[in-house]
PDB file of N, CA and C in Angstrom:
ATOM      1  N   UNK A   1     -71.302  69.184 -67.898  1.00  0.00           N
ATOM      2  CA  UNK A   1     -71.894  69.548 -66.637  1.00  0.00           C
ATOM      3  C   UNK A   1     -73.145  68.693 -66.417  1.00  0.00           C
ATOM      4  N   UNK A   2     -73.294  67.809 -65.451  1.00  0.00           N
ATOM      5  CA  UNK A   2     -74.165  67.087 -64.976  1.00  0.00           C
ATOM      6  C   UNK A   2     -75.397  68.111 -64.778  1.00  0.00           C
ATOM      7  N   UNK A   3     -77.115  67.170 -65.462  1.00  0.00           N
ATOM      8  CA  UNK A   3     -77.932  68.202 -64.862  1.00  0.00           C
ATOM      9  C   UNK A   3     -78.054  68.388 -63.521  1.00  0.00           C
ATOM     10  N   UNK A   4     -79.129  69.657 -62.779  1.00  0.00           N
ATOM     11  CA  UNK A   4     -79.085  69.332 -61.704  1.00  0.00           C
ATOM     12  C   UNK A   4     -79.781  68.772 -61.033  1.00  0.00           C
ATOM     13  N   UNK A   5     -80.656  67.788 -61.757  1.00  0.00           N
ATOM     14  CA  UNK A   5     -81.567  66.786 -60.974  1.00  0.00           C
ATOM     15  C   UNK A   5     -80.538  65.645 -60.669  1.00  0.00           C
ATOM     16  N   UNK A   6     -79.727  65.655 -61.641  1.00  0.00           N
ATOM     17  CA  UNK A   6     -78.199  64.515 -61.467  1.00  0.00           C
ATOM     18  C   UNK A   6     -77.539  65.185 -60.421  1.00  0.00           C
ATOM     19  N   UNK A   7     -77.116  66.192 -60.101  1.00  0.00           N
ATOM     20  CA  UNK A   7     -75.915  66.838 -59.604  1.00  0.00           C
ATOM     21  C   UNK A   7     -77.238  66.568 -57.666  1.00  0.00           C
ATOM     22  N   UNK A   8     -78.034  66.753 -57.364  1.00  0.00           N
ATOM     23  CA  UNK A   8     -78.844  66.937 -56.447  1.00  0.00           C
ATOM     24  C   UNK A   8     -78.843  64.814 -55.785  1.00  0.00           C
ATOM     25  N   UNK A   9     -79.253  64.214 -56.775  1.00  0.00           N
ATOM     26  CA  UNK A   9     -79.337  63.267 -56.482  1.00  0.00           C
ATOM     27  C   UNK A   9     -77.570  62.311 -56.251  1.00  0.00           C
ATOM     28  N   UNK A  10     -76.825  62.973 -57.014  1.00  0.00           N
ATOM     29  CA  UNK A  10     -75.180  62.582 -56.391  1.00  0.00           C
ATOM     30  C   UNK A  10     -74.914  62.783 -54.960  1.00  0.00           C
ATOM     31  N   UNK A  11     -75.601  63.956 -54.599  1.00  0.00           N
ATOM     32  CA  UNK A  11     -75.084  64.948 -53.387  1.00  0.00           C
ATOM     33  C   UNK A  11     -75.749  63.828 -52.665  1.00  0.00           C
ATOM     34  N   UNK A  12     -76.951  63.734 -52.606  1.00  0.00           N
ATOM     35  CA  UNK A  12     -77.613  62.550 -52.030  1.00  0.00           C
ATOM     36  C   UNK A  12     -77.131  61.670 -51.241  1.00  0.00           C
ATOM     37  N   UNK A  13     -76.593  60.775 -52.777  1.00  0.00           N
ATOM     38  CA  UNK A  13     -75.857  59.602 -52.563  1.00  0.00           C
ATOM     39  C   UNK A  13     -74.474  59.501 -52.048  1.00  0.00           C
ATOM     40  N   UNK A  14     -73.534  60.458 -51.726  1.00  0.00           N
ATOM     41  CA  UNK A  14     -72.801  60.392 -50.919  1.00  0.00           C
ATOM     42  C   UNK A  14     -72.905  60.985 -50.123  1.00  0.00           C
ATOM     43  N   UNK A  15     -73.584  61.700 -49.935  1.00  0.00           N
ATOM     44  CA  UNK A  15     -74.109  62.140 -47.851  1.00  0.00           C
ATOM     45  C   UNK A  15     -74.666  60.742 -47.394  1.00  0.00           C
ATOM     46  N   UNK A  16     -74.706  59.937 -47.681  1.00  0.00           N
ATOM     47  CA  UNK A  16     -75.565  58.280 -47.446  1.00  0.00           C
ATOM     48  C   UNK A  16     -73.937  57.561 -46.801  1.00  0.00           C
ATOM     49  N   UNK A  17     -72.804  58.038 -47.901  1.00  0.00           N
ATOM     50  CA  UNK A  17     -71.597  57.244 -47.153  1.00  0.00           C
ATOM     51  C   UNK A  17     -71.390  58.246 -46.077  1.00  0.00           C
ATOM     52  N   UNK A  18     -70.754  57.253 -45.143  1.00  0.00           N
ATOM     53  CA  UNK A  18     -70.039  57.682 -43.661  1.00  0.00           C
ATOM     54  C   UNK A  18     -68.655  58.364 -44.041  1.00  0.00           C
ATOM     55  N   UNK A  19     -68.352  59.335 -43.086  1.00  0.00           N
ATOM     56  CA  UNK A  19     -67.511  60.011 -43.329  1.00  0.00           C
ATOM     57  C   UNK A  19     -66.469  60.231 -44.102  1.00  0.00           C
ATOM     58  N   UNK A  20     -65.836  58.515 -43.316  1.00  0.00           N
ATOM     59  CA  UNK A  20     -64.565  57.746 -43.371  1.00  0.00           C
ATOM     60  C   UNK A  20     -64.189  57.469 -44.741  1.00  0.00           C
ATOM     61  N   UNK A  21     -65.720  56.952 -45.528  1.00  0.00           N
ATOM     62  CA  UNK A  21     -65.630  55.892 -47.018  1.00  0.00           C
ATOM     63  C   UNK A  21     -65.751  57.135 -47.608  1.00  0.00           C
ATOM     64  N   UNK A  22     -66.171  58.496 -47.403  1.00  0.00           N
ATOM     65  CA  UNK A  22     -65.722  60.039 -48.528  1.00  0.00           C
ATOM     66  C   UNK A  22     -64.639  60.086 -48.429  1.00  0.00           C
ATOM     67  N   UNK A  23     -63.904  60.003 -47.450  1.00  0.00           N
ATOM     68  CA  UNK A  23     -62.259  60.460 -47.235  1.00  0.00           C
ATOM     69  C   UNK A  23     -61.827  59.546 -48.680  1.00  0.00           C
ATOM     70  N   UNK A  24     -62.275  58.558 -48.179  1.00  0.00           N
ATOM     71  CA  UNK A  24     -61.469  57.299 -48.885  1.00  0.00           C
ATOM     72  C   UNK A  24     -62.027  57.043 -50.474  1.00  0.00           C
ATOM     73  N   UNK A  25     -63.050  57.412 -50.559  1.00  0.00           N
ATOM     74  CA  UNK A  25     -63.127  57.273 -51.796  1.00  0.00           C
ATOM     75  C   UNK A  25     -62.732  58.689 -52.858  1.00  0.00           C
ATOM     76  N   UNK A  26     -62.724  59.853 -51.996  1.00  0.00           N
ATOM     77  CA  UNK A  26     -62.290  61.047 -52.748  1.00  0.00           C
ATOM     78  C   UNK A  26     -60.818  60.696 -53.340  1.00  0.00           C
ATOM     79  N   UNK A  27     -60.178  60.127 -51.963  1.00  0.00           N
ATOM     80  CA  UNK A  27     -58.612  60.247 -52.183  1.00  0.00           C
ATOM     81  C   UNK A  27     -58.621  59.173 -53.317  1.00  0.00           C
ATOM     82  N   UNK A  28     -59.408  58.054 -53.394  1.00  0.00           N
ATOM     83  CA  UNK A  28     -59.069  57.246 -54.868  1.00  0.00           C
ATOM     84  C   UNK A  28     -59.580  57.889 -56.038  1.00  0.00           C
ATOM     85  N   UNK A  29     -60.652  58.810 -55.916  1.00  0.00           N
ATOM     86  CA  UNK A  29     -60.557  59.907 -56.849  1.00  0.00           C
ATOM     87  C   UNK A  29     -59.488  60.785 -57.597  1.00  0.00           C
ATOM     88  N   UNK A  30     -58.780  61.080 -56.760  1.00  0.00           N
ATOM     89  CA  UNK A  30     -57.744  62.058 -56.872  1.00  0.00           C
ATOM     90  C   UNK A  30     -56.581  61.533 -57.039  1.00  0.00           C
ATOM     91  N   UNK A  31     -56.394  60.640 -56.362  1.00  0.00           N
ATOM     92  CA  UNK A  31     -54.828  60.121 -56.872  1.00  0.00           C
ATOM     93  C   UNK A  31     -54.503  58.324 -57.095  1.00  0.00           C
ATOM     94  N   UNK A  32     -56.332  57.622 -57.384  1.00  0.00           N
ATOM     95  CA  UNK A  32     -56.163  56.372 -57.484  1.00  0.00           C
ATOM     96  C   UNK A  32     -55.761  56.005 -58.882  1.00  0.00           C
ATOM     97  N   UNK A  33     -55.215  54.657 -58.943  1.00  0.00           N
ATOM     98  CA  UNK A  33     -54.772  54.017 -60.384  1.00  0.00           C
ATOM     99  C   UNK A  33     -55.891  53.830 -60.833  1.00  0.00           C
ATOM    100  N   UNK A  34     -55.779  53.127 -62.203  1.00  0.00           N
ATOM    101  CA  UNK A  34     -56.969  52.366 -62.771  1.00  0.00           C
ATOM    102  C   UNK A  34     -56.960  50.994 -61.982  1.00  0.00           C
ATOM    103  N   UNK A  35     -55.883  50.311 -61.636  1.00  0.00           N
ATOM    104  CA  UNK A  35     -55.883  49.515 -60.758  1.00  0.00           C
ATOM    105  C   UNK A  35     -57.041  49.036 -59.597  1.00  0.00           C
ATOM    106  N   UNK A  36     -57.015  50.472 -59.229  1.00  0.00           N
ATOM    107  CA  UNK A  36     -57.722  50.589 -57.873  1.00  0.00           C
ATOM    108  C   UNK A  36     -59.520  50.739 -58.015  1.00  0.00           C
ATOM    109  N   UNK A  37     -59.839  50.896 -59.299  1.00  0.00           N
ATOM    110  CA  UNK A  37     -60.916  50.997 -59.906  1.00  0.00           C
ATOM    111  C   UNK A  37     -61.035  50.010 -60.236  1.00  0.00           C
ATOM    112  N   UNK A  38     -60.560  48.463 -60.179  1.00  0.00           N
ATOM    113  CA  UNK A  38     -60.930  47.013 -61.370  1.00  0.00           C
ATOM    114  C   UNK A  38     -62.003  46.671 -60.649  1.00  0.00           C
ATOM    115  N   UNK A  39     -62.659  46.843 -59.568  1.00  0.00           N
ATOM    116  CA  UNK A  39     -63.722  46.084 -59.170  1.00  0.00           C
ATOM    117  C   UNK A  39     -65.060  46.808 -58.816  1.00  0.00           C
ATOM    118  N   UNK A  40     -64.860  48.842 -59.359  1.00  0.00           N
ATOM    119  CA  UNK A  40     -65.621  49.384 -59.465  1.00  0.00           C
ATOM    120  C   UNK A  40     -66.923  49.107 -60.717  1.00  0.00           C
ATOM    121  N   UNK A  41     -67.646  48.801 -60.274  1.00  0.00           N
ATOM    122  CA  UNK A  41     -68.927  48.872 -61.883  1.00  0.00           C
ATOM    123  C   UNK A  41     -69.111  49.626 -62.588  1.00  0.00           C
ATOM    124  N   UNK A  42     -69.094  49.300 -63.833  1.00  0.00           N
ATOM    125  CA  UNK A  42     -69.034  50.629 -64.919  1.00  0.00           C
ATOM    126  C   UNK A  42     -68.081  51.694 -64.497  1.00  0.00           C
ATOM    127  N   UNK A  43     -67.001  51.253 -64.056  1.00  0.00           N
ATOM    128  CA  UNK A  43     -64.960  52.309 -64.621  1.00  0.00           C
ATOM    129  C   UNK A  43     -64.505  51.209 -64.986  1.00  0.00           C
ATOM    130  N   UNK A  44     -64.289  51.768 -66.080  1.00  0.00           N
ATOM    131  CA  UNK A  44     -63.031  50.885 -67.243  1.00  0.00           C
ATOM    132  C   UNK A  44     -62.383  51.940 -67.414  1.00  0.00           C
ATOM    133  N   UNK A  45     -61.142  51.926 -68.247  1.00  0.00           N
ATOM    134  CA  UNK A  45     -60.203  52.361 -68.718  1.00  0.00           C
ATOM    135  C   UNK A  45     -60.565  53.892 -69.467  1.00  0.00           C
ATOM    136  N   UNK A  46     -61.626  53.802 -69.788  1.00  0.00           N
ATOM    137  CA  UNK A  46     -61.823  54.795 -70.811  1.00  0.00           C
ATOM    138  C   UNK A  46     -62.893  55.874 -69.742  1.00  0.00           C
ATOM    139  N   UNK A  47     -63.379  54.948 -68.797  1.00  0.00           N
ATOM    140  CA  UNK A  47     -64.094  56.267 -67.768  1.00  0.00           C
ATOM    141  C   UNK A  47     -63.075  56.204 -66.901  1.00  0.00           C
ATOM    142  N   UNK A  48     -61.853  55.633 -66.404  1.00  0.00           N
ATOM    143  CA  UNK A  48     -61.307  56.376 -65.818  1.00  0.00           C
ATOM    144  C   UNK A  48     -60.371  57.381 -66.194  1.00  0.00           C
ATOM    145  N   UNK A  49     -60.118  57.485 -67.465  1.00  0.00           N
ATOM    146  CA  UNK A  49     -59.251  58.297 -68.177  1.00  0.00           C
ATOM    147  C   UNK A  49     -60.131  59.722 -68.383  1.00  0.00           C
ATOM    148  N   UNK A  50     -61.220  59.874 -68.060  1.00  0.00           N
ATOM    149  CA  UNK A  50     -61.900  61.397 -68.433  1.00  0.00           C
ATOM    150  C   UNK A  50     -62.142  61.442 -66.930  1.00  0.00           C
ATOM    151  N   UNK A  51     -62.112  60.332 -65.770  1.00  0.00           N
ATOM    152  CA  UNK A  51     -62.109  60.898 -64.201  1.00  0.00           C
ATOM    153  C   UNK A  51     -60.633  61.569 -64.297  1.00  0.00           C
ATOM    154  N   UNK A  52     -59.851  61.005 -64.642  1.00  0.00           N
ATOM    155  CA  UNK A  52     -57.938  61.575 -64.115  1.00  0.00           C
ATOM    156  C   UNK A  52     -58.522  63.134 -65.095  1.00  0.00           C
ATOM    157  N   UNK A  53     -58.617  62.911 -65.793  1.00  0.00           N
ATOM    158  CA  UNK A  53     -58.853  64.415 -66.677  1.00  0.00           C
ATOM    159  C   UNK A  53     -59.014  65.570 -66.083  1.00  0.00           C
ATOM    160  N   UNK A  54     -60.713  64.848 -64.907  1.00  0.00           N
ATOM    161  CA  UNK A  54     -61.064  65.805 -64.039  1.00  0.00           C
ATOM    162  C   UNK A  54     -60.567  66.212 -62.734  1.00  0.00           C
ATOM    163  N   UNK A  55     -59.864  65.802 -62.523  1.00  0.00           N
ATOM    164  CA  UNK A  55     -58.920  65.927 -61.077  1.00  0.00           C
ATOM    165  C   UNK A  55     -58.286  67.400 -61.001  1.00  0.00           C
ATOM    166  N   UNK A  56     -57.910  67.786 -59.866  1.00  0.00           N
ATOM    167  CA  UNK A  56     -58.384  67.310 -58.575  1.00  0.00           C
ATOM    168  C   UNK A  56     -60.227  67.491 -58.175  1.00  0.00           C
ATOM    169  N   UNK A  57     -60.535  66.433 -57.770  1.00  0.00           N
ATOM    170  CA  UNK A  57     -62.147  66.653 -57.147  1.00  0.00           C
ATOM    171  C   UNK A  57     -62.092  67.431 -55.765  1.00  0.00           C
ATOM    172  N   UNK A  58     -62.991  68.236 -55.881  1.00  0.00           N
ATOM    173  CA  UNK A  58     -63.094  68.848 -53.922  1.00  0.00           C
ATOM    174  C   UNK A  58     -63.936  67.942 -53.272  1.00  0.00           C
ATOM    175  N   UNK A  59     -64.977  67.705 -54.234  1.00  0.00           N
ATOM    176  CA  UNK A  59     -65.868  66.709 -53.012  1.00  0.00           C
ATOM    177  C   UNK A  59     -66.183  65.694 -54.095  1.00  0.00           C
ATOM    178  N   UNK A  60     -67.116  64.501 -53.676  1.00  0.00           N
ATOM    179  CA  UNK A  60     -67.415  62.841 -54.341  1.00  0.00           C
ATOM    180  C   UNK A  60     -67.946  63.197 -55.479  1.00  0.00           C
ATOM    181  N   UNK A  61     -68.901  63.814 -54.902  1.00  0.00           N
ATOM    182  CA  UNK A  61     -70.572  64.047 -56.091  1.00  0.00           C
ATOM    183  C   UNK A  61     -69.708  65.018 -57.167  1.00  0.00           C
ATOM    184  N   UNK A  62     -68.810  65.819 -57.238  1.00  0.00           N
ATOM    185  CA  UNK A  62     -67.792  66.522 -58.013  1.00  0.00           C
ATOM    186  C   UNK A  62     -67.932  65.486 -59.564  1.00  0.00           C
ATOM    187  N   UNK A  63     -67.817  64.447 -59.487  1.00  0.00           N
ATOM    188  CA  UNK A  63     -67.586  63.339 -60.326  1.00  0.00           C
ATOM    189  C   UNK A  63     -68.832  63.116 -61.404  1.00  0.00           C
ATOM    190  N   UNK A  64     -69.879  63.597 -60.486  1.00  0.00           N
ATOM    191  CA  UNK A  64     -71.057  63.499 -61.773  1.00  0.00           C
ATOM    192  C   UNK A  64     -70.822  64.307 -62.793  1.00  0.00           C
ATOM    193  N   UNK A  65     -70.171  65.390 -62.609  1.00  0.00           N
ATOM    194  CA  UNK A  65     -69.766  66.335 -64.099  1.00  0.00           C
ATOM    195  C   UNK A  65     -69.004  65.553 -64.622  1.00  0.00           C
ATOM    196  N   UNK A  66     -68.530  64.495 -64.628  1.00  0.00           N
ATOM    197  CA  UNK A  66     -67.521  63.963 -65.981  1.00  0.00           C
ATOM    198  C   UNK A  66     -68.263  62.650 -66.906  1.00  0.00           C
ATOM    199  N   UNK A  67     -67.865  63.197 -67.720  1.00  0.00           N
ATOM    200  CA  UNK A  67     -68.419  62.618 -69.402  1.00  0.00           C
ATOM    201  C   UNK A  67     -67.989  61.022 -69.086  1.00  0.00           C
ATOM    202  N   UNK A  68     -69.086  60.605 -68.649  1.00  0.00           N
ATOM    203  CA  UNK A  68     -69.319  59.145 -68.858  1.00  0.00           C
ATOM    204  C   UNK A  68     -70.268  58.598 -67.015  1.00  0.00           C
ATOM    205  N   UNK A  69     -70.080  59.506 -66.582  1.00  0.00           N
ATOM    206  CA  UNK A  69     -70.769  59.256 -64.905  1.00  0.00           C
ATOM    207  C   UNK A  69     -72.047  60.374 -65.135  1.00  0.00           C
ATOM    208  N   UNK A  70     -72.935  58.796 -65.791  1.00  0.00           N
ATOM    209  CA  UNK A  70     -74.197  59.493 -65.885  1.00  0.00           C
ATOM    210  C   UNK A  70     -74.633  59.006 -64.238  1.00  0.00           C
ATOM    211  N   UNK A  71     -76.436  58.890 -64.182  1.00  0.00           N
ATOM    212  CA  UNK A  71     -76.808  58.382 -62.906  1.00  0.00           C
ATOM    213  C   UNK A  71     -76.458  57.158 -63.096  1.00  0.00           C
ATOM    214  N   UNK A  72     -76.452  55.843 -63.779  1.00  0.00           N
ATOM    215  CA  UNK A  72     -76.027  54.807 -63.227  1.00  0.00           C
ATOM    216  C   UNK A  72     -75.029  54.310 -62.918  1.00  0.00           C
ATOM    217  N   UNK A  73     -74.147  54.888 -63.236  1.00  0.00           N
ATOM    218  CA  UNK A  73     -73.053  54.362 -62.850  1.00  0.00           C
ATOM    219  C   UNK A  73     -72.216  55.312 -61.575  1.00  0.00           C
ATOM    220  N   UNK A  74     -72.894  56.405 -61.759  1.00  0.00           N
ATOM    221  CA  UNK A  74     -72.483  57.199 -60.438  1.00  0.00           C
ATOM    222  C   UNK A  74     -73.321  56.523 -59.083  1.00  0.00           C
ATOM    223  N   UNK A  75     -74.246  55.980 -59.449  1.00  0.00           N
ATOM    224  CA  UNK A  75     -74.975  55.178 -57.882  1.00  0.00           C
ATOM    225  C   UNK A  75     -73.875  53.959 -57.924  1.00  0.00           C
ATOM    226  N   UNK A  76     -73.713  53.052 -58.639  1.00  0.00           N
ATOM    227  CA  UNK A  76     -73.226  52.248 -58.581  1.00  0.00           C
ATOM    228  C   UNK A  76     -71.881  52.454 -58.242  1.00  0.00           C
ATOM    229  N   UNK A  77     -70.934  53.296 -58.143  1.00  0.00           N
ATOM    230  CA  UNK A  77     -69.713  53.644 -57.423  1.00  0.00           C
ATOM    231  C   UNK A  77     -69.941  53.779 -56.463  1.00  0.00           C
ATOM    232  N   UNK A  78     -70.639  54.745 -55.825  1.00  0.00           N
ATOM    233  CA  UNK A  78     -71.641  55.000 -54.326  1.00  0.00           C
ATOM    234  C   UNK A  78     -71.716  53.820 -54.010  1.00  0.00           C
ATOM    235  N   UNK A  79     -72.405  52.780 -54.339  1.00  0.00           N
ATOM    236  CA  UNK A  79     -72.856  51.586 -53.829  1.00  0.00           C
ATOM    237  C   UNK A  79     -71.517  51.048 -53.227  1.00  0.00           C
ATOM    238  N   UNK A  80     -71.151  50.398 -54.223  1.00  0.00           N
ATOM    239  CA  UNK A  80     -69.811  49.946 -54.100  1.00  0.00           C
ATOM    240  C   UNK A  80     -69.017  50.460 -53.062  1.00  0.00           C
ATOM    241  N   UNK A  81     -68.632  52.019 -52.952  1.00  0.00           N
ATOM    242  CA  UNK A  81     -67.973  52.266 -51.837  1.00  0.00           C
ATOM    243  C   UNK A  81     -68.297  52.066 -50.681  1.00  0.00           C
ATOM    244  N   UNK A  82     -69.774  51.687 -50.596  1.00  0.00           N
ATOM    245  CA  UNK A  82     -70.191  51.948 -49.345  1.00  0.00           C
ATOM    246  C   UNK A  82     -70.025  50.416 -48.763  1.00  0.00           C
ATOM    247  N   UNK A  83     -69.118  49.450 -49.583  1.00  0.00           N
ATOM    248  CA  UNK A  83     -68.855  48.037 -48.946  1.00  0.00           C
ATOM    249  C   UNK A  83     -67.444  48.424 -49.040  1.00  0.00           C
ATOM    250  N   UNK A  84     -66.794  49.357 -49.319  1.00  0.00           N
ATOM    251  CA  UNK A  84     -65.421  49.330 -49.332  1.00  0.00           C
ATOM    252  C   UNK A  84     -64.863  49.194 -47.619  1.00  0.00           C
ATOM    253  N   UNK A  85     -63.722  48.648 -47.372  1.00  0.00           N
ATOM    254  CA  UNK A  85     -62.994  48.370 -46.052  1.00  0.00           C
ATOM    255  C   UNK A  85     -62.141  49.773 -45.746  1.00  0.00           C
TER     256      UNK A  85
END
């Protein structure tokens, strides 16, 4: 369980993405490959294997509770999505 100075500052950072890039990045949450993660920063193989663990997510920031999405690398997904197409 993420603390909640972590869990507060996730919520944050995806109320920052637009609607559209939550839709889209939840749904690669929930039912993306590792594939679809190769150009995410800090997910490899082994953090995306404890994200599939945690599935299904209800919402983005959901993701800071899993064992390996401390704060940096949970901003840095945020980031990232927020250049996603």
């Amino acid at each position: 369980m993420a603390s909640p100075e972590l869990q507060k500052k996730a919520a944050a950072w995806v109320k920052a993405l637009s609607s559209a890039k939550r839709t889209k990045l939840l749904g690669l949450l929930n039912k993306g490959k590792v594939e679809d993660f190769k150009d995410f920063p800090g997910v490899g193989p082994a953090k995306f294997t404890n994200m599939k663990k945690g599935r299904p997510f209800k919402t983005v920031d959901a993701l800071a509770n899993i064992n390996g999405f401390g704060e940096a690398t949970f901003k840095a997904l945020v980031d990232h999505a927020k250049k996603m197409k």
